[in-house]
Protein backbone atom coordinates (compact mmCIF):
# COMPACT_ATOMS: atom_id res chain seq x y z
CA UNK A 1 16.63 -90.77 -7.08
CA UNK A 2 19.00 -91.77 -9.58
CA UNK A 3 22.80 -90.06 -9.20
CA UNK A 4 25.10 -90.69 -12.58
CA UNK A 5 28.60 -91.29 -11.22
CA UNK A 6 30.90 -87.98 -10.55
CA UNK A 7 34.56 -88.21 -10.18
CA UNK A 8 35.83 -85.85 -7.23
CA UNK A 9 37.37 -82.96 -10.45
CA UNK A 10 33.95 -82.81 -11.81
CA UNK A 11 32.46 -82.41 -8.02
CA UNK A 12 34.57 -79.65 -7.22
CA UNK A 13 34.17 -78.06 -10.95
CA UNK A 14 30.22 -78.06 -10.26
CA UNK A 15 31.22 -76.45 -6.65
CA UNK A 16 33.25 -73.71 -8.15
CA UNK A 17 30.87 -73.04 -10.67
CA UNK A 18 27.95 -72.10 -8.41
CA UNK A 19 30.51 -70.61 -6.05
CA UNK A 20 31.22 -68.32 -8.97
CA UNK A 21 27.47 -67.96 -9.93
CA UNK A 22 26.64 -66.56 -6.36
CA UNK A 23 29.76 -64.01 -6.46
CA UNK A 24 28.84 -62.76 -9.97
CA UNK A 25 25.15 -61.93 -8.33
CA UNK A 26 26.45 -60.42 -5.13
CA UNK A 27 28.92 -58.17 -7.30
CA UNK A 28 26.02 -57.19 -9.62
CA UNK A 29 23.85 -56.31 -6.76
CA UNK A 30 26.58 -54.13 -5.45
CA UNK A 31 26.97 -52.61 -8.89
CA UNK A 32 23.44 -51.58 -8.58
CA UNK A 33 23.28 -50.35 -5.71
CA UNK A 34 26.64 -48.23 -5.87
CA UNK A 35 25.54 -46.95 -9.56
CA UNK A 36 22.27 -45.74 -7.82
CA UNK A 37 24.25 -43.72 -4.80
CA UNK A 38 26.84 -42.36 -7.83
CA UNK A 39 24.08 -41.16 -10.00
CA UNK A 40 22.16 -39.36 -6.72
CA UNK A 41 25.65 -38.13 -5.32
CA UNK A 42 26.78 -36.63 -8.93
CA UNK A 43 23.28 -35.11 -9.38
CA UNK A 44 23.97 -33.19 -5.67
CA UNK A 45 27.29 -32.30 -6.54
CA UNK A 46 26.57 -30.57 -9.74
CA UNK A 47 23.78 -28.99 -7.73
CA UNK A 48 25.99 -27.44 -5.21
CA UNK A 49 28.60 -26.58 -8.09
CA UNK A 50 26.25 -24.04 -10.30
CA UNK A 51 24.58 -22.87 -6.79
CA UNK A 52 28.26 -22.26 -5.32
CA UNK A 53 28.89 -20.70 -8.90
CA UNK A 54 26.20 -18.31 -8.92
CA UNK A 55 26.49 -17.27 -5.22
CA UNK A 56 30.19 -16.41 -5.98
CA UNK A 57 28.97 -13.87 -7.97
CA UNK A 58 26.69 -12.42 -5.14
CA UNK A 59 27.84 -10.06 -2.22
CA UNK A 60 28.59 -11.48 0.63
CA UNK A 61 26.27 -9.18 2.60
CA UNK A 62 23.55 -10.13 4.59
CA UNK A 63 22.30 -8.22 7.32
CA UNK A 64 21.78 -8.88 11.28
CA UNK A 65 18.62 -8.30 12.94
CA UNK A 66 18.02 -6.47 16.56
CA UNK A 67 15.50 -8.20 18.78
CA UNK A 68 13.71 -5.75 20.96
CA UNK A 69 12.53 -8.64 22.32
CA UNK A 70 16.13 -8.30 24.44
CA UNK A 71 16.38 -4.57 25.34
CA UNK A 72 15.91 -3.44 28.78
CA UNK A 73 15.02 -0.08 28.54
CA UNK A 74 15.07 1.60 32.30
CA UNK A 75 12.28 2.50 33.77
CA UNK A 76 11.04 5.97 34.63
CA UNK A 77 12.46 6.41 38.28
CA UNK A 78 10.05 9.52 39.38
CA UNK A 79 6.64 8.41 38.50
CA UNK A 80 5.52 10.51 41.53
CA UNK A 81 5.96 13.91 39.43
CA UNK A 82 3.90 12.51 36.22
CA UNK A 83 1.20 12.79 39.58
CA UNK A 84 1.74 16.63 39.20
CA UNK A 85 0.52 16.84 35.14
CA UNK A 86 -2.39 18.49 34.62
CA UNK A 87 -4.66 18.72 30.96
CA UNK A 88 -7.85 17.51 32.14
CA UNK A 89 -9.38 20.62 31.04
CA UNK A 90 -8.23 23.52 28.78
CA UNK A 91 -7.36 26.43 31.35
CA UNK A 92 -5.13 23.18 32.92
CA UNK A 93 -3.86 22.39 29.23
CA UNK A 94 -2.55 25.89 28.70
CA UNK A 95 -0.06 25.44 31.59
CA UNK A 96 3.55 23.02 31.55
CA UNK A 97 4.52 22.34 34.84
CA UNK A 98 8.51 22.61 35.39
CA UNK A 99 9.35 19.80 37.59
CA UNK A 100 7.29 17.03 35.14
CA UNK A 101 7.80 18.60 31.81
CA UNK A 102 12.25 18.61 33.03
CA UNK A 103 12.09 14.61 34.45
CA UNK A 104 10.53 13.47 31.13
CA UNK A 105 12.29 15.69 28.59
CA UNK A 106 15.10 14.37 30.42
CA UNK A 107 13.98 10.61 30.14
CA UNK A 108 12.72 11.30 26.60
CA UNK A 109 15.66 12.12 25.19
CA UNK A 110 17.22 8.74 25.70
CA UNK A 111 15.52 6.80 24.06
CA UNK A 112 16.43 5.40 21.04
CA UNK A 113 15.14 4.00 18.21
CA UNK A 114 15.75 0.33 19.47
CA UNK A 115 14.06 1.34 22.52
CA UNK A 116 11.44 3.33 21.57
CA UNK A 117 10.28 -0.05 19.81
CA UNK A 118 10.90 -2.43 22.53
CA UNK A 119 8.25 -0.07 24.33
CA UNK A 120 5.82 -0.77 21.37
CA UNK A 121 6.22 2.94 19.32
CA UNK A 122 2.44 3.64 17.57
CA UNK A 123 1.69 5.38 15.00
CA UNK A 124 -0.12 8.80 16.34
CA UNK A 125 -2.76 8.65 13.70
CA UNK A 126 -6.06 9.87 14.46
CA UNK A 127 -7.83 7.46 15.97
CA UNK A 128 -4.91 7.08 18.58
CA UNK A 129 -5.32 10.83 18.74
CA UNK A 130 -8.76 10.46 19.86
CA UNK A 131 -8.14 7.98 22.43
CA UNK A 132 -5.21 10.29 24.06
CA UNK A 133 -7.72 13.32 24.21
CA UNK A 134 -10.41 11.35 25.64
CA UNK A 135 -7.78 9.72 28.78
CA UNK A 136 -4.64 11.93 28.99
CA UNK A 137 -3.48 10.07 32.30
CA UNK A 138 -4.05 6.31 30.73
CA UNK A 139 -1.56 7.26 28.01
CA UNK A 140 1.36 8.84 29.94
CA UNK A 141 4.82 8.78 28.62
CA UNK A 142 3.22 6.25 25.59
CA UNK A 143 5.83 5.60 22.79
CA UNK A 144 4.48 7.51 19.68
CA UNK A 145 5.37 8.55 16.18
CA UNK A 146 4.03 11.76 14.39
CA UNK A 147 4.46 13.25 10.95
CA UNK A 148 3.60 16.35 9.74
CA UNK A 149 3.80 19.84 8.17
CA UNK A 150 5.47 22.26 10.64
CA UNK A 151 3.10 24.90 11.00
CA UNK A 152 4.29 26.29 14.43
CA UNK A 153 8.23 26.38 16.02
CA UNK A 154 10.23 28.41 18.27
CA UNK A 155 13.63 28.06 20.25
CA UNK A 156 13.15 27.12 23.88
CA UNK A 157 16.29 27.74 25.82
CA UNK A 158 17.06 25.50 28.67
CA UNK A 159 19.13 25.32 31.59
CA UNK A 160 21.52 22.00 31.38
CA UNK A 161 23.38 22.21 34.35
CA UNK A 162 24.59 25.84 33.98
CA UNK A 163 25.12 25.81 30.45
CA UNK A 164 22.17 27.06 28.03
CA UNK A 165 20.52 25.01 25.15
CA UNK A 166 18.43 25.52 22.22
CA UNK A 167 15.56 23.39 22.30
CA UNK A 168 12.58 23.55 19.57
CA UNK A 169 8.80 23.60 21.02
CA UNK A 170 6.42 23.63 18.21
CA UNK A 171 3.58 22.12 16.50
CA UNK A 172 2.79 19.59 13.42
CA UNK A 173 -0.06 18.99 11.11
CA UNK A 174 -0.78 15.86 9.84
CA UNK A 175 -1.70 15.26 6.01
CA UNK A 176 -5.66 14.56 7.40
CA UNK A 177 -5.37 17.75 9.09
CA UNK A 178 -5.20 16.95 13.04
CA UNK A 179 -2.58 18.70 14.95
CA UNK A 180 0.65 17.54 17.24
CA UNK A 181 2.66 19.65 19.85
CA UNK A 182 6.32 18.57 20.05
CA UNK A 183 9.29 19.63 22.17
CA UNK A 184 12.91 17.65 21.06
CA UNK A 185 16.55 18.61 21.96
CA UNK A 186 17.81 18.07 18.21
CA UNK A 187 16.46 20.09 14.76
CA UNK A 188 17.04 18.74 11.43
CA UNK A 189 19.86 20.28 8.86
CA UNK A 190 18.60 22.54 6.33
CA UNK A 191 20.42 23.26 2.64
CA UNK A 192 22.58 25.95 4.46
CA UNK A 193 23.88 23.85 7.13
CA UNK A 194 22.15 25.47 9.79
CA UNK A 195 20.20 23.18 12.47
CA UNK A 196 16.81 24.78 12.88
CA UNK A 197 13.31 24.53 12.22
CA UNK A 198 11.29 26.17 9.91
CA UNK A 199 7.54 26.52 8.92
CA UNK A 200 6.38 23.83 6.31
CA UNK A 201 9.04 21.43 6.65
CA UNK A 202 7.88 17.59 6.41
CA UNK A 203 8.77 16.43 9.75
CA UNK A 204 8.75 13.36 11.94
CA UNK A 205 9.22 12.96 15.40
CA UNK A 206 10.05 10.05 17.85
CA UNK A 207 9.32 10.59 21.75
CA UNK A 208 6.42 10.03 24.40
CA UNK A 209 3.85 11.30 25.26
CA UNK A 210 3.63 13.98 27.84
CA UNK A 211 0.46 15.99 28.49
CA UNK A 212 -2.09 17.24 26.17
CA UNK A 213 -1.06 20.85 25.59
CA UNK A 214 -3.31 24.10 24.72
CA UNK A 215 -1.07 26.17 21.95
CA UNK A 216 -1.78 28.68 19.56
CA UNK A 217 -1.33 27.95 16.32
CA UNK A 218 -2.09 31.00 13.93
CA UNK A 219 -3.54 32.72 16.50
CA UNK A 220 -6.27 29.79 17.58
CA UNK A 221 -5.37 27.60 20.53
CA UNK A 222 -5.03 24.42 19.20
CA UNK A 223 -5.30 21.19 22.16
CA UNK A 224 -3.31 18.62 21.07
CA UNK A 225 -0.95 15.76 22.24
CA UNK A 226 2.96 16.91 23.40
CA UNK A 227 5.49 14.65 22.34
CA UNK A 228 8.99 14.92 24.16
CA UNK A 229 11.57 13.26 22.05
CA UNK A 230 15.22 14.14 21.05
CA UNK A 231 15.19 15.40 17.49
CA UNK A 232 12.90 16.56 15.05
CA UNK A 233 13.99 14.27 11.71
CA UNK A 234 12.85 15.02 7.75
CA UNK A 235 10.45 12.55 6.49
CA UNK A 236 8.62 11.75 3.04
CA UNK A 237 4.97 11.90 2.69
CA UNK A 238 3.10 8.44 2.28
CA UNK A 239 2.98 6.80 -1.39
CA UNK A 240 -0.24 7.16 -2.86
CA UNK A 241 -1.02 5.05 -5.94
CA UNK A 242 -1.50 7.75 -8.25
CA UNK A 243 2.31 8.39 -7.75
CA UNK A 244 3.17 4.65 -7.59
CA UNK A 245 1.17 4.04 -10.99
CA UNK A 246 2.25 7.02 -12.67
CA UNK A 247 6.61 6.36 -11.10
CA UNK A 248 7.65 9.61 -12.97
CA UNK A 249 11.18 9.34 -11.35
CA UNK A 250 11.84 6.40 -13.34
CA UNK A 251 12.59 8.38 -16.51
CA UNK A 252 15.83 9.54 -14.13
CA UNK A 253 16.89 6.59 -13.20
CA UNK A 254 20.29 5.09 -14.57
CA UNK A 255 22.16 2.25 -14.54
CA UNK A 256 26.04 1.92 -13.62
CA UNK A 257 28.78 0.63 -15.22
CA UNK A 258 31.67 -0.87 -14.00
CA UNK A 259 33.46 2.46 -14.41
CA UNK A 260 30.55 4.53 -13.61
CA UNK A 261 28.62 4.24 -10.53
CA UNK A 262 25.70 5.94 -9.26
CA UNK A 263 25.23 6.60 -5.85
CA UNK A 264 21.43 4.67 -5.04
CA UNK A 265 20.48 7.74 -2.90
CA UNK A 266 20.18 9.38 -6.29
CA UNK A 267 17.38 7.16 -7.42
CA UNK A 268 15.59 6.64 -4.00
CA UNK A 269 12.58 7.98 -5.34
CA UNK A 270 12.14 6.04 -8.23
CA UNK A 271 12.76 2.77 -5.90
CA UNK A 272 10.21 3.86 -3.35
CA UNK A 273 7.47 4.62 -6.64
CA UNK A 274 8.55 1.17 -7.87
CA UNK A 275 8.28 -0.47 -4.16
CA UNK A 276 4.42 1.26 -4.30
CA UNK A 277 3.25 -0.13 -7.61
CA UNK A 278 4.45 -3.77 -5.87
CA UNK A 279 2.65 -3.32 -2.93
CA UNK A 280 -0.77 -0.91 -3.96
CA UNK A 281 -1.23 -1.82 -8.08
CA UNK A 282 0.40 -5.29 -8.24
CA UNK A 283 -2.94 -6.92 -8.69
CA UNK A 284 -3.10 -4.61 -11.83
CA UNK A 285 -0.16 -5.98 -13.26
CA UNK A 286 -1.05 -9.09 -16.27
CA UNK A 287 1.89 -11.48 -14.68
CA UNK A 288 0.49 -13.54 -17.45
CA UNK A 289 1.60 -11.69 -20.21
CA UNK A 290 5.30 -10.66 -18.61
CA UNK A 291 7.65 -12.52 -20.55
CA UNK A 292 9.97 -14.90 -17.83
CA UNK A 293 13.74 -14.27 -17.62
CA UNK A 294 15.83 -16.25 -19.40
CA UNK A 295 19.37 -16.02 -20.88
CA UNK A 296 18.30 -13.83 -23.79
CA UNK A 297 16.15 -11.68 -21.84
CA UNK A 298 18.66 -11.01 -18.78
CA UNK A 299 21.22 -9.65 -21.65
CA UNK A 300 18.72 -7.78 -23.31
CA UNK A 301 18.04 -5.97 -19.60
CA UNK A 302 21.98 -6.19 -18.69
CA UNK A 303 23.00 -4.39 -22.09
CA UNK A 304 19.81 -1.89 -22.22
CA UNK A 305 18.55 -1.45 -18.83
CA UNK A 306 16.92 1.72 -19.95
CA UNK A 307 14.30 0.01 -22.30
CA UNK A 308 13.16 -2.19 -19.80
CA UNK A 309 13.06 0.10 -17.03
CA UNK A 310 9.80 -0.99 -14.71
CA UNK A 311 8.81 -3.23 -16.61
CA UNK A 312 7.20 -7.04 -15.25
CA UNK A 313 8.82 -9.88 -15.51
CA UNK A 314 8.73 -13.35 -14.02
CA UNK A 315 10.96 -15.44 -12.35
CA UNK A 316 10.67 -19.20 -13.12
CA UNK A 317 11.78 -21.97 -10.93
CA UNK A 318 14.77 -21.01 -9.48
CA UNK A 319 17.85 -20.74 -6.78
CA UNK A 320 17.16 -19.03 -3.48
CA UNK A 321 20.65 -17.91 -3.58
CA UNK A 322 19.50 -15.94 0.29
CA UNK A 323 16.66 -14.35 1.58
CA UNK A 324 16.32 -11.97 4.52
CA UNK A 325 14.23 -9.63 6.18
CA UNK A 326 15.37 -6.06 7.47
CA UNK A 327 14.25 -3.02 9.70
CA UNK A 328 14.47 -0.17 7.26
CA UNK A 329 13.76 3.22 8.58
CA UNK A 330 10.82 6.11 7.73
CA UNK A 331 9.59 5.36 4.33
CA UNK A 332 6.72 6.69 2.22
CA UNK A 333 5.04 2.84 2.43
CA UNK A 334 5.18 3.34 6.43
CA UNK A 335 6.57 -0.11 6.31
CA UNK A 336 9.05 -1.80 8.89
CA UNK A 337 10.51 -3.78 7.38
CA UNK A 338 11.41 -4.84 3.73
CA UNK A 339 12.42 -8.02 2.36
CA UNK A 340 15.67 -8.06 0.13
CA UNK A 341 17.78 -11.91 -1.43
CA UNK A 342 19.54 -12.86 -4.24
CA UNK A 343 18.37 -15.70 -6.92
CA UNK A 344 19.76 -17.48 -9.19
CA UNK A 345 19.40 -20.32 -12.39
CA UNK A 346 21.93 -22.77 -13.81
CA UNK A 347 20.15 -22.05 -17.57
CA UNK A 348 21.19 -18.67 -16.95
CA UNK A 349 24.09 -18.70 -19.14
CA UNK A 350 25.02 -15.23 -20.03
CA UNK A 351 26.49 -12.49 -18.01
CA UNK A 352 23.90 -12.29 -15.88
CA UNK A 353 24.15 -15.77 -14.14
CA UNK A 354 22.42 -13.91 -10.35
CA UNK A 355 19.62 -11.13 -10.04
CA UNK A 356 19.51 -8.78 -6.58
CA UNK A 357 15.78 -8.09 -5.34
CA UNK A 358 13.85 -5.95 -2.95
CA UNK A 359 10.38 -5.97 -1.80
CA UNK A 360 7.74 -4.21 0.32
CA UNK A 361 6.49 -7.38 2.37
CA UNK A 362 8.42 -9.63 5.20
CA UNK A 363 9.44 -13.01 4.27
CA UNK A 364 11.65 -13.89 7.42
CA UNK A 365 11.14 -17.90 6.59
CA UNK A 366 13.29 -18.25 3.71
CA UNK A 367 16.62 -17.61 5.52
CA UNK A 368 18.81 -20.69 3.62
CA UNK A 369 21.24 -22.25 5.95
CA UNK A 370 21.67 -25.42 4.03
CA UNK A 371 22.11 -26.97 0.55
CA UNK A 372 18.28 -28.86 0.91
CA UNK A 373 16.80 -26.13 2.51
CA UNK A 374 12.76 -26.88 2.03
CA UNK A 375 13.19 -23.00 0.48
CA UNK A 376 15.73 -23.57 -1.82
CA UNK A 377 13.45 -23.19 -5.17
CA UNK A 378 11.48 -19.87 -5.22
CA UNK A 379 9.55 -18.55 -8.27
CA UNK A 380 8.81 -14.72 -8.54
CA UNK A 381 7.16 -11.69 -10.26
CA UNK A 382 8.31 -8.52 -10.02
CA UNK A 383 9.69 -5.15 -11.65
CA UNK A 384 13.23 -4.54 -13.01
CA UNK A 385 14.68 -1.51 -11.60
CA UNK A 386 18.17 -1.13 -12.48
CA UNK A 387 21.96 -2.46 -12.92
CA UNK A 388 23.79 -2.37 -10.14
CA UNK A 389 27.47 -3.06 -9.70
CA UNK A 390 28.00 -5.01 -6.50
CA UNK A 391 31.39 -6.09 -4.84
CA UNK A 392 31.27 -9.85 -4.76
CA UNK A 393 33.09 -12.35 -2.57
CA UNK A 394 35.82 -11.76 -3.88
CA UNK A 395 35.82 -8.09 -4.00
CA UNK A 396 35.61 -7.71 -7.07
CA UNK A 397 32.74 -5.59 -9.02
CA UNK A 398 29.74 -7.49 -10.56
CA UNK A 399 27.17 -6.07 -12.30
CA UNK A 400 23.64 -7.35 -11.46
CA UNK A 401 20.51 -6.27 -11.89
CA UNK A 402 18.08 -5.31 -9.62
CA UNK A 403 14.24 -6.07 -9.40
CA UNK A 404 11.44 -4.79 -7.03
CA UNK A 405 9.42 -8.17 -6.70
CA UNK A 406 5.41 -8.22 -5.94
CA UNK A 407 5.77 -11.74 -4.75
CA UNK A 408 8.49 -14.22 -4.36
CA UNK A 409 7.09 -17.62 -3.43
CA UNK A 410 8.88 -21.15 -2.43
CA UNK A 411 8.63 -24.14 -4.94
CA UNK A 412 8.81 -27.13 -4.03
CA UNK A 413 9.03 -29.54 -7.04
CA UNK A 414 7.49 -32.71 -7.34
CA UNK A 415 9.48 -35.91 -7.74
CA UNK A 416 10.38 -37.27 -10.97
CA UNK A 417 8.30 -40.29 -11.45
CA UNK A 418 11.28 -41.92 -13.63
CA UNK A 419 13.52 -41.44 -10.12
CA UNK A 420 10.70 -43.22 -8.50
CA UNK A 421 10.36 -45.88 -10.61
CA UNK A 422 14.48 -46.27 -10.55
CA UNK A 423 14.38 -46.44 -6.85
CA UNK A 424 11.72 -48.90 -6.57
CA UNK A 425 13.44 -50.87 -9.34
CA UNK A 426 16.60 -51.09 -7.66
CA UNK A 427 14.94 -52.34 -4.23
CA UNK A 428 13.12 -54.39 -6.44
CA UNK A 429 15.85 -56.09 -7.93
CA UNK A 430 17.70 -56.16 -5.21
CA UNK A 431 15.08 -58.01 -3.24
CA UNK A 432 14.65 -60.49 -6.02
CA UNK A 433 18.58 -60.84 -6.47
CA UNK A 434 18.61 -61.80 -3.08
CA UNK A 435 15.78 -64.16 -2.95
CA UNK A 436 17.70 -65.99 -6.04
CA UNK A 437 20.49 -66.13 -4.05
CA UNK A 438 19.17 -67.67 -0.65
CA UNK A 439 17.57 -69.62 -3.05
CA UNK A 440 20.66 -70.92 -4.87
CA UNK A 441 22.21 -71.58 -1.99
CA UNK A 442 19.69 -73.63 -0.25
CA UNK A 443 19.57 -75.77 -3.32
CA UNK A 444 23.28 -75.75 -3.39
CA UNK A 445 23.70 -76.78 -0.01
CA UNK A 446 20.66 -79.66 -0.39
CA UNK A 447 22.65 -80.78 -3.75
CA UNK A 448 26.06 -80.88 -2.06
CA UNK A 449 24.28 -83.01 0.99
CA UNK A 450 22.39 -85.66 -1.45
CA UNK A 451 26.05 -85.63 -3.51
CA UNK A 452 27.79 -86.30 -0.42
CA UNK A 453 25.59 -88.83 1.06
CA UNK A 454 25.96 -90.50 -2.24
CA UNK A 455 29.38 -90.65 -2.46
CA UNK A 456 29.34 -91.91 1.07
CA UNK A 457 26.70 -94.74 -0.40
CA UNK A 458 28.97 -95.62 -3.07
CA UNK A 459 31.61 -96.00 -0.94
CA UNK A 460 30.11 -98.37 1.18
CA UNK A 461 28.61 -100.06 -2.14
CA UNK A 462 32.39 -100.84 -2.92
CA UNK A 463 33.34 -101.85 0.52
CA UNK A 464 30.84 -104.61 0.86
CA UNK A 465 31.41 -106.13 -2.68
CA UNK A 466 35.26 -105.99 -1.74
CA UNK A 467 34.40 -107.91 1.76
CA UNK A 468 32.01 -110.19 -0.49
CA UNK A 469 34.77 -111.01 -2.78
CA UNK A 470 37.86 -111.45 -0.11
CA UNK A 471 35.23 -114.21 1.12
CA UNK A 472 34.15 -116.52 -1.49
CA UNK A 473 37.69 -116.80 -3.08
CA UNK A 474 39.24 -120.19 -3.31
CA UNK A 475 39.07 -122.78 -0.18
């Protein structure tokens, strides 16, 4: 191997040179790298920034559940008098025995709501009926819920510790025609103030079962299940989809203003007919045809709610500004529960940057805790109901408006195949980068060796022809 000769400056030149080299690569790699994290970090940032933007304009509301699955409810301590009930035949059903019927009115009436479903409440419909009738004893003091058209009620006084009460003994009949006996503490207020109960009233009542009880009812003795509860409560008929498809109580409806606004008790009806055509006739809706909301058609609906009143419309990919599922009370859908969140868009540019929604099914999985929830893009079709002026955060009134939704479903996008190939070009290059440089310095380091051992040679070179010379100069 043939070395041309170096002086010790142009040694330490080449040294500095490829000291440089491997610094410039090692900053550049760097550079990558940080340019990558900067890009994903601004992209997240602007992310939470138009989220944090649109939920600003959202109430802060958002509602608690009870668990039943955590209420005690106390036991019935004399289980020895239900032993005394008897209706396993008529003469026996026409009778109420005093001790029983006071223990479990008693018991009855404190029960709540919470507790009357942490016992499992059912629906007295008629098959349930049928199954008390047939076993009496097997279905003693069972939670149950009835609704019907009073066709029977009287005051029963009663003795509470010296002091007399009104109580209300009567009967119901259901909208499929089977009959309920019922005995509460509590009647409902009618349009004069007065607490009673009268004939034809749309009732519902809460309790447990007692006996089955022999009553006449227009003058025919009618056998039937008692229920002991504490009041007697109004209640709606069930939504049928004639009235759901029809909504006639839309043509009432109207929307506030921020110096106007309604109370939403006034339009309950409409919302319950819209809630019915979500849940019975959605599949009768053409989602395809519904335009999608956008900027143009949120202002359209935010300036002239009126035109678009029940109307379809689709949600595209957007923000699941919150989603949660509540107990909501009697209804005309007999549901439990309803679903209610907020969404929002960064393209939504106009006034309407959020829109408030409702919905007749339970969606308790879409609860957003986080900024990369796995829920945190939802798409949706539903029904526009009306503008609604909301107190935000802040307090302060917003205007939003309000949709009854037939679905609302999570979307999870796929990955950008450009911020694929990005990634794997940056651990590409990176990889390669830092082959070159483990390269480069191997083949520094072997150059620097053969350099030194050759200055070592040369040095040696000019030691022997020095001792050469010192020794064949002049005798």
């Amino acid at each position: 191997m043939q070395y041309s000769k170096m002086s010790a400056e142009q040694a330490e030149a080449l040294a500095k040179r490829d000291r440089n080299r491997l610094i410039g690569m090692s900053v550049l790699v760097v550079l990558v790298a940080a340019a990558y994290l900067l890009t994903m970090n601004q992209s997240r940032r602007k992310a939470a920034e138009e989220e944090a933007d649109a939920a600003a304009q959202r109430t802060s509301e958002r509602r608690v559940e009870d668990d039943v699955a955590d209420v005690e409810v106390p036991p019935f301590t004399q289980p020895e008098l239900l032993e005394l009930i008897r209706d396993a035949d008529a003469v026996e059903q026409d009778l109420l025995e005093d001790a029983p019927l006071a223990a479990v009115f008693d018991y009855a009436r404190l029960q709540t709501d919470t507790a009357l479903r942490a016992l499992g409440r059912e629906e007295l419909d008629a098959a349930r009926e049928d199954e008390i009738l047939a076993d009496p004893g097997a279905a003693r003091l069972a939670p149950l819920r009835a609704r019907g058209r009073v066709v029977a009620a009287r005051v029963r006084p009663r003795d509470d510790g010296g002091r007399m009460r009104n109580d209300w003994i009567g009967t119901l009949q259901t909208l499929d025609g089977q009959y309920v006996h019922f005995l509460v503490a509590g009647a409902p207020v009618q349009p004069d103030g007065a607490r009673r109960v009268d004939v034809g009233d749309y009732l519902r009542v809460d309790g447990l079962f007692h006996c089955v009880y022999r009553a006449a009812v227009g003058g025919e003795p009618i056998a039937a299940p008692l229920v002991l509860g504490a009041n007697l409560v109004p209640s709606t008929a069930p939504m049928t989809a004639e009235a759901a498809r029809l909504a006639a109580s839309l043509s009432a409806v109207e929307d506030d203003g921020i110096g106007q606004i309604f109370d939403p008790a006034e339009f309950e009806q409409a919302f319950w007919e819209l809630m019915g055509r979500a849940k019975l006739l959605g599949e009768e809706t053409d989602w395809e045809a519904a335009p999608e909301l956008d900027t143009e058609t949120l202002a359209a609906i935010y300036e002239d709610g009126a035109s678009h009143r029940g109307r379809p419309f689709r949600v595209p990919v957007s923000i699941n500004m919150d989603t949660y599922s509540r107990r909501i009370d009697d209804n005309p859908l007999r549901i439990d529960r309803q679903t209610e969140g907020w969404i929002g868009n960064s393209t939504w540019k106009g006034s309407v940057k959020t829109i408030k929604w409702f919905a007749p099914f339970t969606r308790q999985d879409m609860l957003r805790e986080g900024l990369d929830d796995d829920h945190r893009y939802v798409v949706g079709k539903g029904y526009f109901f009306r503008n609604h002026v909301f107190m935000n955060r802040d307090g302060q009134p917003v205007r939003a408006p309000i949709f009854v939704m037939d679905a609302v479903d999570v979307f999870v996008p796929e990955e950008d195949p450009a911020i694929a190939y990005f990634k794997w070009g940056v651990l590409g290059g990176t990889v390669v980068l830092t082959l070159i440089i483990v390269a480069l310095m191997r083949a520094d380091r072997r150059k620097s060796k053969a350099l030194y051992e050759e200055m070592i040679r040369r040095k040696r070179a000019r030691r022997e022809r020095a001792g050469e010379a010192s020794t064949a100069g002049p005798a």
